[in-house]
PDB file of N, CA and C in Angstrom:
ATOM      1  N   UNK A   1      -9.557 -10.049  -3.702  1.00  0.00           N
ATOM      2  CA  UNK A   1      -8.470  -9.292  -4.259  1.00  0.00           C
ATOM      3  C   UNK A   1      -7.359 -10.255  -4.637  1.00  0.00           C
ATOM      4  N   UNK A   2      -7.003 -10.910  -5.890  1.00  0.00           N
ATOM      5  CA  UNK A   2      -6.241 -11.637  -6.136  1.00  0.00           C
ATOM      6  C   UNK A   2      -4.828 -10.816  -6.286  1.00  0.00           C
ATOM      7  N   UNK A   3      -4.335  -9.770  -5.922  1.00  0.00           N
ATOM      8  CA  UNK A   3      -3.386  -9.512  -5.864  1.00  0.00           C
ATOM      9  C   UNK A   3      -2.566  -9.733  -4.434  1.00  0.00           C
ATOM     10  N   UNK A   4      -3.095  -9.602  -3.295  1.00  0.00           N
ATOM     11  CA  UNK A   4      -3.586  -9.901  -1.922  1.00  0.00           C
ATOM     12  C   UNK A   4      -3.592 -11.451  -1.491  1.00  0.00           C
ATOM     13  N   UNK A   5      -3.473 -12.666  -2.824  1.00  0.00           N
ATOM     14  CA  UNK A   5      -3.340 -13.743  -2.392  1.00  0.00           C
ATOM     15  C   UNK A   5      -1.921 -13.981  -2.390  1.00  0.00           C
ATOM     16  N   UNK A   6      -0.837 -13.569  -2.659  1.00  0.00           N
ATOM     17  CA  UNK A   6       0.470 -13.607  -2.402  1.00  0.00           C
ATOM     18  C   UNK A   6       1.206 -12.577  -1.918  1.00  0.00           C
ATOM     19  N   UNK A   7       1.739 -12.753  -0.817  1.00  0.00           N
ATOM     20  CA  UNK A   7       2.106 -11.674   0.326  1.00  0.00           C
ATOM     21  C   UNK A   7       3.100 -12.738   0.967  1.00  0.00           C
ATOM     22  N   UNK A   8       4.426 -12.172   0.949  1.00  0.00           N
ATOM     23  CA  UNK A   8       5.458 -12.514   1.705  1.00  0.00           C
ATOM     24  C   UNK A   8       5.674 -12.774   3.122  1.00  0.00           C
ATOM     25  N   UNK A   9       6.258 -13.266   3.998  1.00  0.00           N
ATOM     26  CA  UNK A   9       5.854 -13.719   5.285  1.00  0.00           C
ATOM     27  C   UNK A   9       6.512 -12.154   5.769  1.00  0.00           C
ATOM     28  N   UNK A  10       5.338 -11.151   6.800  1.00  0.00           N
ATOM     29  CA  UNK A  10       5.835 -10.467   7.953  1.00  0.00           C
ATOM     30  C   UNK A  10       5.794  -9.026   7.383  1.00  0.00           C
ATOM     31  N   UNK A  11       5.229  -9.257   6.017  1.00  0.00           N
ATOM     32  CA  UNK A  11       4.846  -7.715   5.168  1.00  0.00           C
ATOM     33  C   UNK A  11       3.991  -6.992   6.393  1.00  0.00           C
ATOM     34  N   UNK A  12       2.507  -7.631   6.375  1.00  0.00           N
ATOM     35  CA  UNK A  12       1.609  -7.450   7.258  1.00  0.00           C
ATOM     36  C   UNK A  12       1.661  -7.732   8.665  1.00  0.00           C
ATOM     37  N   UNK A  13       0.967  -7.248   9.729  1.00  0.00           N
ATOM     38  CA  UNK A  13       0.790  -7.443  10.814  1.00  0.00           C
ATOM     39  C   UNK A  13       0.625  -8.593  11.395  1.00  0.00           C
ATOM     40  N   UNK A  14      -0.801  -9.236  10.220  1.00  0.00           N
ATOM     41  CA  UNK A  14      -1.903 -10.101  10.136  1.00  0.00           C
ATOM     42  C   UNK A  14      -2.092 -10.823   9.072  1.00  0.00           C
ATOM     43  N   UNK A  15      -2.776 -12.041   9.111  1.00  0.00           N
ATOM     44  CA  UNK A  15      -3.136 -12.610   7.640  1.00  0.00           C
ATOM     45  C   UNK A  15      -3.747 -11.789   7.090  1.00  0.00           C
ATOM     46  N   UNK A  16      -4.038 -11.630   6.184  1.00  0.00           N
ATOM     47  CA  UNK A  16      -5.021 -11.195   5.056  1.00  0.00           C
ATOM     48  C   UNK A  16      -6.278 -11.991   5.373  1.00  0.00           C
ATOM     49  N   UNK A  17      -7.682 -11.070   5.691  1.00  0.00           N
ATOM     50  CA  UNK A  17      -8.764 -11.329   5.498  1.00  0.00           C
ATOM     51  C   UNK A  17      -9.442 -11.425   4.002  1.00  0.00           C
ATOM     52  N   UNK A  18     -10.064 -12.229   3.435  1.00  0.00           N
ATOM     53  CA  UNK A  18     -10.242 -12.135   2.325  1.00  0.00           C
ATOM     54  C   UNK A  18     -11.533 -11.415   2.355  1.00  0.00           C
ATOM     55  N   UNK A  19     -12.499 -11.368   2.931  1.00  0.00           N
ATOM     56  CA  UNK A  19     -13.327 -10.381   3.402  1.00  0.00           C
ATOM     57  C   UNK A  19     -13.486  -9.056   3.287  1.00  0.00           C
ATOM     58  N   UNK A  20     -12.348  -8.493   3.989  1.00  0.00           N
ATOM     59  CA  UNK A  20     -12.056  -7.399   4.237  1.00  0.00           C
ATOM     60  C   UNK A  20     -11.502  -6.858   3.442  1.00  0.00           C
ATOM     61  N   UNK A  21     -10.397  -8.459   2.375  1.00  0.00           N
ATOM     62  CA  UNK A  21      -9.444  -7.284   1.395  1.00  0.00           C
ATOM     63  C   UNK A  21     -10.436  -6.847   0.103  1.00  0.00           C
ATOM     64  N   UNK A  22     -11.609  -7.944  -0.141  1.00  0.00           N
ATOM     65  CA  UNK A  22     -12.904  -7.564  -0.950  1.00  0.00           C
ATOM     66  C   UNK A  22     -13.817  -5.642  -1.093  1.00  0.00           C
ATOM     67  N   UNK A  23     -13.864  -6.127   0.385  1.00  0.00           N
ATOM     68  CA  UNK A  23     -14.260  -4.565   1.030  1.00  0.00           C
ATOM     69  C   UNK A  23     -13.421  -3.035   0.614  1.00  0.00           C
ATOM     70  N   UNK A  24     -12.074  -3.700   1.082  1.00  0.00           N
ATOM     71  CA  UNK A  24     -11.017  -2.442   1.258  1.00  0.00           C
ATOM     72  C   UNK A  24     -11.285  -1.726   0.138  1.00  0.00           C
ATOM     73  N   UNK A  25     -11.421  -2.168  -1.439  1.00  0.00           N
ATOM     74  CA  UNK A  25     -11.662  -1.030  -2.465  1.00  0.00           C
ATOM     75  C   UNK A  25     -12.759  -0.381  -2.833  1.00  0.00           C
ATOM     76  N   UNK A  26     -14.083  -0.564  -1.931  1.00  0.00           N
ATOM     77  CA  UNK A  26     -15.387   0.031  -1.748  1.00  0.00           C
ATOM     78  C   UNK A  26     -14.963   1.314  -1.106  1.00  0.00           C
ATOM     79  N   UNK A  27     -14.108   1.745  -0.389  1.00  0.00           N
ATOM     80  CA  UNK A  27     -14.148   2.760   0.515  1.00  0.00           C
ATOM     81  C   UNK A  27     -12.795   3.863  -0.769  1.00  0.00           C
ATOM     82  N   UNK A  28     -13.404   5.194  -1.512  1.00  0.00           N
ATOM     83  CA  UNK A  28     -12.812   5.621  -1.985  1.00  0.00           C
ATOM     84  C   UNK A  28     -11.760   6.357  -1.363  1.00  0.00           C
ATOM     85  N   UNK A  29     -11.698   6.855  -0.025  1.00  0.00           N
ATOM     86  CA  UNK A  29     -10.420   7.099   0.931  1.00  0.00           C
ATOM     87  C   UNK A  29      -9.105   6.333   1.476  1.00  0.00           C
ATOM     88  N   UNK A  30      -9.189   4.786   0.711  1.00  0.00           N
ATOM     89  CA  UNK A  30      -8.541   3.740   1.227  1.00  0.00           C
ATOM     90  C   UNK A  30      -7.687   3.741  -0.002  1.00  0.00           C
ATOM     91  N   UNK A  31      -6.199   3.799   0.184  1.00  0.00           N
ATOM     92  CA  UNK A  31      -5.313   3.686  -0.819  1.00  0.00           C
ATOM     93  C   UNK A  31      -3.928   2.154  -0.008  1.00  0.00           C
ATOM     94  N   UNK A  32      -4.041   1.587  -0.984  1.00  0.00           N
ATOM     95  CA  UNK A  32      -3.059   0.343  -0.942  1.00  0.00           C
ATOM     96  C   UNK A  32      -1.741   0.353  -2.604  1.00  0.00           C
ATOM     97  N   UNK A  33      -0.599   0.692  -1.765  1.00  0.00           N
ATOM     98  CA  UNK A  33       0.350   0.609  -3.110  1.00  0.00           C
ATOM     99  C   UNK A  33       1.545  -0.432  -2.439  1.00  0.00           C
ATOM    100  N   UNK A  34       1.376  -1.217  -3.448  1.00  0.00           N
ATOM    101  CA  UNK A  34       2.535  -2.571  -3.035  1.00  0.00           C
ATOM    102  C   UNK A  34       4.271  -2.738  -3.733  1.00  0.00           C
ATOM    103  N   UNK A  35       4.303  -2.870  -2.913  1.00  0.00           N
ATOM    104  CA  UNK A  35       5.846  -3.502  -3.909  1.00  0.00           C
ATOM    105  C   UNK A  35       6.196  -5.381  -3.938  1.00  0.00           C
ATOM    106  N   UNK A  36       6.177  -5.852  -5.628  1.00  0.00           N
ATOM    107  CA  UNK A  36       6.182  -6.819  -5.960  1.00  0.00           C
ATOM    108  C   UNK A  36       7.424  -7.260  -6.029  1.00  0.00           C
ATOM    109  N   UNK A  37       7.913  -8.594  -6.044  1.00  0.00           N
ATOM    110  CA  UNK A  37       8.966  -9.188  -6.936  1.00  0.00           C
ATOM    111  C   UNK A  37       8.602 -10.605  -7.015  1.00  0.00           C
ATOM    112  N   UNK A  38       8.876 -10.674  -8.300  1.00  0.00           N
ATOM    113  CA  UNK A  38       8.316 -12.606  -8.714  1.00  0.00           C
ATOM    114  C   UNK A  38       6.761 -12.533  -8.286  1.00  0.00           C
ATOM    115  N   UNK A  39       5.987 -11.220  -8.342  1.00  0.00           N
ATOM    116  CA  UNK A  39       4.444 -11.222  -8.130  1.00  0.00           C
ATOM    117  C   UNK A  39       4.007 -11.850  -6.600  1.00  0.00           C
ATOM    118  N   UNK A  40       4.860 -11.484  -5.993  1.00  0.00           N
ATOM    119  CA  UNK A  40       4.465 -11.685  -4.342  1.00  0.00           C
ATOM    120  C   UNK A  40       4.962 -10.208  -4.268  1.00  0.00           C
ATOM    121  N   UNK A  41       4.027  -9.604  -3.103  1.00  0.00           N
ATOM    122  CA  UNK A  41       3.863  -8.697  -2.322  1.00  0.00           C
ATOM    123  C   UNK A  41       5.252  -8.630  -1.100  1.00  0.00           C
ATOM    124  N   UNK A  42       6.094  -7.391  -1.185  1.00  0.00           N
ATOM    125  CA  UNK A  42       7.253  -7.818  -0.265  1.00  0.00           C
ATOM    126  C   UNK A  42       7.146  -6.278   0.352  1.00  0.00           C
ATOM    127  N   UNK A  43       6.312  -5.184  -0.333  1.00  0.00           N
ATOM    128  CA  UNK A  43       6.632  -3.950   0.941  1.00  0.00           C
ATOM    129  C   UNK A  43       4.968  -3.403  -0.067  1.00  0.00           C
ATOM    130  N   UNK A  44       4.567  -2.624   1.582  1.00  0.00           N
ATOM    131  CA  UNK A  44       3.408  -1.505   1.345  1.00  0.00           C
ATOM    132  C   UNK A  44       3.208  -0.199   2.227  1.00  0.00           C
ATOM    133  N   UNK A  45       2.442   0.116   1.454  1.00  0.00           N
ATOM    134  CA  UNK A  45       2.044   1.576   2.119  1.00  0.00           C
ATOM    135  C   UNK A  45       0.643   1.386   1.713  1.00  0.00           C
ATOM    136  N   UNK A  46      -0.345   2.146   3.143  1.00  0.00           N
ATOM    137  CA  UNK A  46      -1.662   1.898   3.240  1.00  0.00           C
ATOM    138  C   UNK A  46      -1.876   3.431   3.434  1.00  0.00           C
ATOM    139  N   UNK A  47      -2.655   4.137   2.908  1.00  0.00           N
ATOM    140  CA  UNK A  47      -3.099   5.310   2.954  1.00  0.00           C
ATOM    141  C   UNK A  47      -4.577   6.061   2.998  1.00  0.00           C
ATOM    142  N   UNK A  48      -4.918   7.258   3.919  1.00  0.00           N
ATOM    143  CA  UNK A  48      -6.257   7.091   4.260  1.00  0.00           C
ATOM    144  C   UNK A  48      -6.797   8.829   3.827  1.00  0.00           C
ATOM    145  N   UNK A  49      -7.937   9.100   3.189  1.00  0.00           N
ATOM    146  CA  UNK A  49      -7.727  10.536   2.996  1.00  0.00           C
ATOM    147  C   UNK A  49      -8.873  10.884   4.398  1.00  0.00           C
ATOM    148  N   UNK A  50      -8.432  11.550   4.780  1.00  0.00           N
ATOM    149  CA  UNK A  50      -9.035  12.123   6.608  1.00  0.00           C
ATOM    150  C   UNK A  50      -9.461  13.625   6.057  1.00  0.00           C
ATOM    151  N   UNK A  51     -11.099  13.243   6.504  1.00  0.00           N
ATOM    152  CA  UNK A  51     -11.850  14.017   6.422  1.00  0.00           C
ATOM    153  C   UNK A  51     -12.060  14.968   8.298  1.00  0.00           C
ATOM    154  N   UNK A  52     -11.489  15.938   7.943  1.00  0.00           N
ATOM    155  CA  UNK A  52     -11.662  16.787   9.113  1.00  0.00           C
ATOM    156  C   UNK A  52     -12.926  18.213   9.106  1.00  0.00           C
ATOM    157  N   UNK A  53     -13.862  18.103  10.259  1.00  0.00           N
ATOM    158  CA  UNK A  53     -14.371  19.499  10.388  1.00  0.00           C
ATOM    159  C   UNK A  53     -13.937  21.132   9.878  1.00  0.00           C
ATOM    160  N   UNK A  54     -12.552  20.961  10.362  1.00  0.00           N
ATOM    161  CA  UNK A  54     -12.001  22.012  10.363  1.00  0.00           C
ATOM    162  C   UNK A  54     -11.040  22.270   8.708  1.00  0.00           C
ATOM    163  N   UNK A  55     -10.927  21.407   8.629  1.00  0.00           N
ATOM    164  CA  UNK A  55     -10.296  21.689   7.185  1.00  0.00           C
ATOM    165  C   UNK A  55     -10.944  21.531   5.961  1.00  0.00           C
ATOM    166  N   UNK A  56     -10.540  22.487   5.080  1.00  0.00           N
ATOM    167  CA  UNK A  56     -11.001  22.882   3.786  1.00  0.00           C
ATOM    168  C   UNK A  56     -11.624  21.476   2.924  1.00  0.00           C
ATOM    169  N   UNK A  57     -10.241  20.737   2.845  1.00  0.00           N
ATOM    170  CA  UNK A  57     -10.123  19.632   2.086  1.00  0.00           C
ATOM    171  C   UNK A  57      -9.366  18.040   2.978  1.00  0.00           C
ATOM    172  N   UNK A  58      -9.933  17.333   2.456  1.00  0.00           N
ATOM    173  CA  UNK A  58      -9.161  15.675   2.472  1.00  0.00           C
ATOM    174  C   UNK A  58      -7.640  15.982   2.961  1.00  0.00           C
ATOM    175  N   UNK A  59      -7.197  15.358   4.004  1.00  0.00           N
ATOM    176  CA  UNK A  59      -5.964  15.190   3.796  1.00  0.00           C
ATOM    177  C   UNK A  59      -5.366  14.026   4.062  1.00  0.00           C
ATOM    178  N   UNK A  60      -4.238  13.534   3.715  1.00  0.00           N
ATOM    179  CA  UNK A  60      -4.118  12.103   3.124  1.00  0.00           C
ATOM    180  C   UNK A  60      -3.071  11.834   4.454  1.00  0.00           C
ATOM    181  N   UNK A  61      -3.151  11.008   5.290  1.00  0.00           N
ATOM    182  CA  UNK A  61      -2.316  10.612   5.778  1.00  0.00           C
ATOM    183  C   UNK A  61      -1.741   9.147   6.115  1.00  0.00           C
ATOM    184  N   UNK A  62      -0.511   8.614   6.387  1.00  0.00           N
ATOM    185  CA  UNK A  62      -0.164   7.570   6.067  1.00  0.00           C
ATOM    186  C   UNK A  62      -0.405   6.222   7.447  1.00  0.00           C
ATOM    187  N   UNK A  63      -0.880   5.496   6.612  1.00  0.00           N
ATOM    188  CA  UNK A  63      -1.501   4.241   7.912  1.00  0.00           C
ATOM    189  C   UNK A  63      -1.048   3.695   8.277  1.00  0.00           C
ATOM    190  N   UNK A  64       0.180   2.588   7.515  1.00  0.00           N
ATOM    191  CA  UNK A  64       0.980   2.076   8.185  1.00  0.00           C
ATOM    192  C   UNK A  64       1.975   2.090   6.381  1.00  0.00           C
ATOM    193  N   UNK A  65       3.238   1.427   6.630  1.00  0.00           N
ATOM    194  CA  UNK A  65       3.882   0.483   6.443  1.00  0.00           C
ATOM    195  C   UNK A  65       4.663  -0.330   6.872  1.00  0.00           C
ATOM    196  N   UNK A  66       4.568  -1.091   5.485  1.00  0.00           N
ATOM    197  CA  UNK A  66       5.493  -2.255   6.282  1.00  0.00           C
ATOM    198  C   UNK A  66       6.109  -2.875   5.020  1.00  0.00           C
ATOM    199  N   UNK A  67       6.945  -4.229   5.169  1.00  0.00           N
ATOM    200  CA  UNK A  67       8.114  -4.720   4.237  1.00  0.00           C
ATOM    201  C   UNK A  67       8.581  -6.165   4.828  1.00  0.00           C
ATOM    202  N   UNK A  68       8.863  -6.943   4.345  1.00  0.00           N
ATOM    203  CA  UNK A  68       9.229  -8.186   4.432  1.00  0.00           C
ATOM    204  C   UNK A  68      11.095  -7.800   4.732  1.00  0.00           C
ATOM    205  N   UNK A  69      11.160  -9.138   5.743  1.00  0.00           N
ATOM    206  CA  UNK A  69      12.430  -8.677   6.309  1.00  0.00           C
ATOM    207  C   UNK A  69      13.572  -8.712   5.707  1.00  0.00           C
ATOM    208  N   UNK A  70      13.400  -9.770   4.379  1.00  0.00           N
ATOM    209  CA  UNK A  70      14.708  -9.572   3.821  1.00  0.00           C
ATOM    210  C   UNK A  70      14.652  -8.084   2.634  1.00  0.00           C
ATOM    211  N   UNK A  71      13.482  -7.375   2.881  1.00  0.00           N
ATOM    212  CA  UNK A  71      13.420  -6.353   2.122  1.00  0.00           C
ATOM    213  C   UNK A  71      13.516  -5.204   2.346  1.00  0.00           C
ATOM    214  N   UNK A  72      13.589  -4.575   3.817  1.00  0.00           N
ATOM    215  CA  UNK A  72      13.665  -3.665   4.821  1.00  0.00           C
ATOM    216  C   UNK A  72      15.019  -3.079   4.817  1.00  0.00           C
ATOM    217  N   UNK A  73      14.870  -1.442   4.887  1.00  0.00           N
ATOM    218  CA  UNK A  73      16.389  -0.558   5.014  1.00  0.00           C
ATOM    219  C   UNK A  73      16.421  -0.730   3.521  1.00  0.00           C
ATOM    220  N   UNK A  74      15.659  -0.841   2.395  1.00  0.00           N
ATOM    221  CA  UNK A  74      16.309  -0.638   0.894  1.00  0.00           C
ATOM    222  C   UNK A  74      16.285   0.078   0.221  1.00  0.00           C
ATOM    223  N   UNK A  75      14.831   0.765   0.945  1.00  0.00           N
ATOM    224  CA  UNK A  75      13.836   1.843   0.390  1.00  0.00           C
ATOM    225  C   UNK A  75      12.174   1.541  -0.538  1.00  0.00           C
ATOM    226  N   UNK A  76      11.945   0.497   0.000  1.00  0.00           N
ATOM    227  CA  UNK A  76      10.444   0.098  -0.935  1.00  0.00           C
ATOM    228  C   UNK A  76       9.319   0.598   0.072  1.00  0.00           C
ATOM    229  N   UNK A  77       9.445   0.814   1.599  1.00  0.00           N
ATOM    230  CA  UNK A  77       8.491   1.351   1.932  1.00  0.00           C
ATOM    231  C   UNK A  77       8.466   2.874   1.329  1.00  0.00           C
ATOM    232  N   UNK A  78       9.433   3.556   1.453  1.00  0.00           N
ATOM    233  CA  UNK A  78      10.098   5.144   0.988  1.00  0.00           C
ATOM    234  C   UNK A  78       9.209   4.662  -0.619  1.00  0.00           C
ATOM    235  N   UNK A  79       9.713   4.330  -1.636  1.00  0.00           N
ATOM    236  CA  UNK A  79       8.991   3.945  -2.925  1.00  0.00           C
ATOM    237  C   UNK A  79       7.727   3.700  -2.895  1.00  0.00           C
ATOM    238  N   UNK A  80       6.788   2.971  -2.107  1.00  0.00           N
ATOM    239  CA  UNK A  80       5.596   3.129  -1.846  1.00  0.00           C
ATOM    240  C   UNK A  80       5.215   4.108  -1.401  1.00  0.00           C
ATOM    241  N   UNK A  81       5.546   4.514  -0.224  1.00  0.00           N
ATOM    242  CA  UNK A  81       4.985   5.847   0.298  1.00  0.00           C
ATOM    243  C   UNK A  81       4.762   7.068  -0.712  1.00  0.00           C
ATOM    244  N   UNK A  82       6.175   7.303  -1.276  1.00  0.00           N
ATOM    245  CA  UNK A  82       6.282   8.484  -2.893  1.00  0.00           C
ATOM    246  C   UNK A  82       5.062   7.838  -3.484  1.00  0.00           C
ATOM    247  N   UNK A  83       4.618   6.918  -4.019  1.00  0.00           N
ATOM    248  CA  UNK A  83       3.619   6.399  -4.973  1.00  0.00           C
ATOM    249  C   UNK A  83       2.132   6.377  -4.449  1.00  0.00           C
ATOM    250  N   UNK A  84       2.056   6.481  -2.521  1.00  0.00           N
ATOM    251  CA  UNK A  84       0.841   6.445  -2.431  1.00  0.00           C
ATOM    252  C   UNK A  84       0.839   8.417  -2.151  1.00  0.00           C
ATOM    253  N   UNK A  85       1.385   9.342  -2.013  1.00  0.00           N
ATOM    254  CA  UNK A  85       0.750  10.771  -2.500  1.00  0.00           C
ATOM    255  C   UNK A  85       0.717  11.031  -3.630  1.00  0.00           C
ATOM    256  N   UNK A  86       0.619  10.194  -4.831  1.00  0.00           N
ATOM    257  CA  UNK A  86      -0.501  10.875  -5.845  1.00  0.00           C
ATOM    258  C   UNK A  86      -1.872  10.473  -5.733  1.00  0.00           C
ATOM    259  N   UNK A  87      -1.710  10.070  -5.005  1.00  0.00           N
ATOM    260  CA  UNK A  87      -3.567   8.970  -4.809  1.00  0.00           C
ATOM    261  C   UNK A  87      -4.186  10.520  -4.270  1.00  0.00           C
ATOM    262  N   UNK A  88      -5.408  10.187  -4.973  1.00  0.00           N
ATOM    263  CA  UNK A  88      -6.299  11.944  -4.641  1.00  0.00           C
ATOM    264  C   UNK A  88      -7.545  10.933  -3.657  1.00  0.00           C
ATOM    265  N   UNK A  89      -8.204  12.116  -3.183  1.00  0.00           N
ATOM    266  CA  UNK A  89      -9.672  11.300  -2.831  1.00  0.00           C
ATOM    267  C   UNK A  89     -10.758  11.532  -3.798  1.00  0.00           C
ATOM    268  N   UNK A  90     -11.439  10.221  -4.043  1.00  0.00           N
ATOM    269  CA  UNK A  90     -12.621   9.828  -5.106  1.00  0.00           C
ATOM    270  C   UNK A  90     -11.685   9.493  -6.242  1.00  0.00           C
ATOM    271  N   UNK A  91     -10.708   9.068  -6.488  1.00  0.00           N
ATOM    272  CA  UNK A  91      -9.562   8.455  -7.375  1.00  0.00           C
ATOM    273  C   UNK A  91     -10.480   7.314  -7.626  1.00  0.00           C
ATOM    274  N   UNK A  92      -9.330   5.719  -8.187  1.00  0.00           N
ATOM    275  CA  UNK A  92      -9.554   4.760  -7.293  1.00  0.00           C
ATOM    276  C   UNK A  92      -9.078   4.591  -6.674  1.00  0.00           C
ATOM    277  N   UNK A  93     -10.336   3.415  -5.908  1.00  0.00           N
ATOM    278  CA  UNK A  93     -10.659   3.169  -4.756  1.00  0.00           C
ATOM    279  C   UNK A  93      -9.251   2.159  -4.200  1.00  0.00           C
ATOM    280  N   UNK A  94      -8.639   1.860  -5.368  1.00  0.00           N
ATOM    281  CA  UNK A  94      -7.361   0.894  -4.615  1.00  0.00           C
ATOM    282  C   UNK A  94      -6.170   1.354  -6.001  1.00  0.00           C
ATOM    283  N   UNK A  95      -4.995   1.749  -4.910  1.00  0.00           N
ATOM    284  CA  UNK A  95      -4.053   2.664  -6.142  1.00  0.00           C
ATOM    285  C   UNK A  95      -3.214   1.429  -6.139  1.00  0.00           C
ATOM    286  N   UNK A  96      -2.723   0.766  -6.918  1.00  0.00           N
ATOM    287  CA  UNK A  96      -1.332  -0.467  -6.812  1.00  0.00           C
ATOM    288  C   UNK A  96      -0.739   0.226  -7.892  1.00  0.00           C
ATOM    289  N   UNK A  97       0.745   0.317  -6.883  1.00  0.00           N
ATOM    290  CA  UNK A  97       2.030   0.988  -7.479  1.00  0.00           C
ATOM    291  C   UNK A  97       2.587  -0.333  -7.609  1.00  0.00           C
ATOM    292  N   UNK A  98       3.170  -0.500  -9.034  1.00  0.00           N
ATOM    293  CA  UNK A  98       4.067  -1.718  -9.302  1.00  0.00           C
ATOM    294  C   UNK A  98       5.462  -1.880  -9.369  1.00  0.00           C
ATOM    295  N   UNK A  99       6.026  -1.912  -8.311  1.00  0.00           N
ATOM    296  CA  UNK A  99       7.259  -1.601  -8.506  1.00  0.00           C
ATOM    297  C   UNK A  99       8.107  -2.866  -8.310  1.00  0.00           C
ATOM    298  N   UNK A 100       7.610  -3.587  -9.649  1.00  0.00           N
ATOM    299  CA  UNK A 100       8.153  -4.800 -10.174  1.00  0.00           C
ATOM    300  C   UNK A 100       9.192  -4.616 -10.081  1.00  0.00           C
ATOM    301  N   UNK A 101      10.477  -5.739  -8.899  1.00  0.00           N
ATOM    302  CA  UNK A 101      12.023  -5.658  -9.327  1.00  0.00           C
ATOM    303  C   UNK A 101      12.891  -4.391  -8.671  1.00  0.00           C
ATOM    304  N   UNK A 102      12.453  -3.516  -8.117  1.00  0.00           N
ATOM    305  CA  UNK A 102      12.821  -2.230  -7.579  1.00  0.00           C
ATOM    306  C   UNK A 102      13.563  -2.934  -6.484  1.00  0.00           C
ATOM    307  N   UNK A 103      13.939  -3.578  -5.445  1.00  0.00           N
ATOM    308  CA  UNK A 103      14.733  -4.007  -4.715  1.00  0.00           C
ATOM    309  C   UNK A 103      15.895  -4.471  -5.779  1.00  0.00           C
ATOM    310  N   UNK A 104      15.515  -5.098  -6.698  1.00  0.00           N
ATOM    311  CA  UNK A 104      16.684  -5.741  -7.285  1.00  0.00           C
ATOM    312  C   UNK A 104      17.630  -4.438  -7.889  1.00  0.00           C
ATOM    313  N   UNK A 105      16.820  -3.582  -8.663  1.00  0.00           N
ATOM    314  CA  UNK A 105      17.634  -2.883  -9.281  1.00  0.00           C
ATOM    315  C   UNK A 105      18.526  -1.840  -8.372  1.00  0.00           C
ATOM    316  N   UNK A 106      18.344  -1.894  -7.011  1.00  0.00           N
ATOM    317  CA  UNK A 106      19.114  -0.698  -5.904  1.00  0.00           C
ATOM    318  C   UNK A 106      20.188  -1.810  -5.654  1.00  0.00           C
ATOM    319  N   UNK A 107      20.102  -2.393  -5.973  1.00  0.00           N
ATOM    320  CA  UNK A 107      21.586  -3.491  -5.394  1.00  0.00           C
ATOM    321  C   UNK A 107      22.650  -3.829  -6.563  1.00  0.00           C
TER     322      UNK A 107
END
């Protein structure tokens, strides 16, 4: 996933597996929407559509986020999050919201 090779320090938990980030868009329930600036990765939202027994349909709930520290309290996780509920299930398999510059322009 060459979008996945530039990621800001402390966005994530963890390094980036390159493995895994290969994988991540095989699974059509797996939604990833990032927020960029200068094409590094500085906030995300990871989203999963949860298949339950009991319910009718998919429902989408949110996995984590997260944000680089000088990017936090601005609203880009809030901006990701809005961008990852249009993601449907059987969409694609990896939704990237581009929200090129969106820190800059709230300031």
């Amino acid at each position: 996933m060459q979008l996945l090779a530039s990621v800001a320090d402390d966005v994530f938990d963890d390094a980036i597996d390159s493995r895994r980030a290969k994988k991540f868009p095989s699974d059509p329930g797996h939604h990833l929407v990032v927020a960029l600036v200068d094409s590094q990765i500085i906030g995300f939202a990871s989203t999963v559509h949860y298949l339950h027994p009991d319910k009718p349909s998919p429902e989408l709930w949110v996995n984590e986020l997260g944000g680089a520290p000088p990017f936090r309290k601005q609203g880009v996780a809030t901006l990701c999050s809005k961008c990852s509920l249009k993601s449907q299930p059987g969409s694609a398999a990896m939704l990237f919201g581009y929200l090129q510059n969106a820190t800059r322009q709230r300031q």
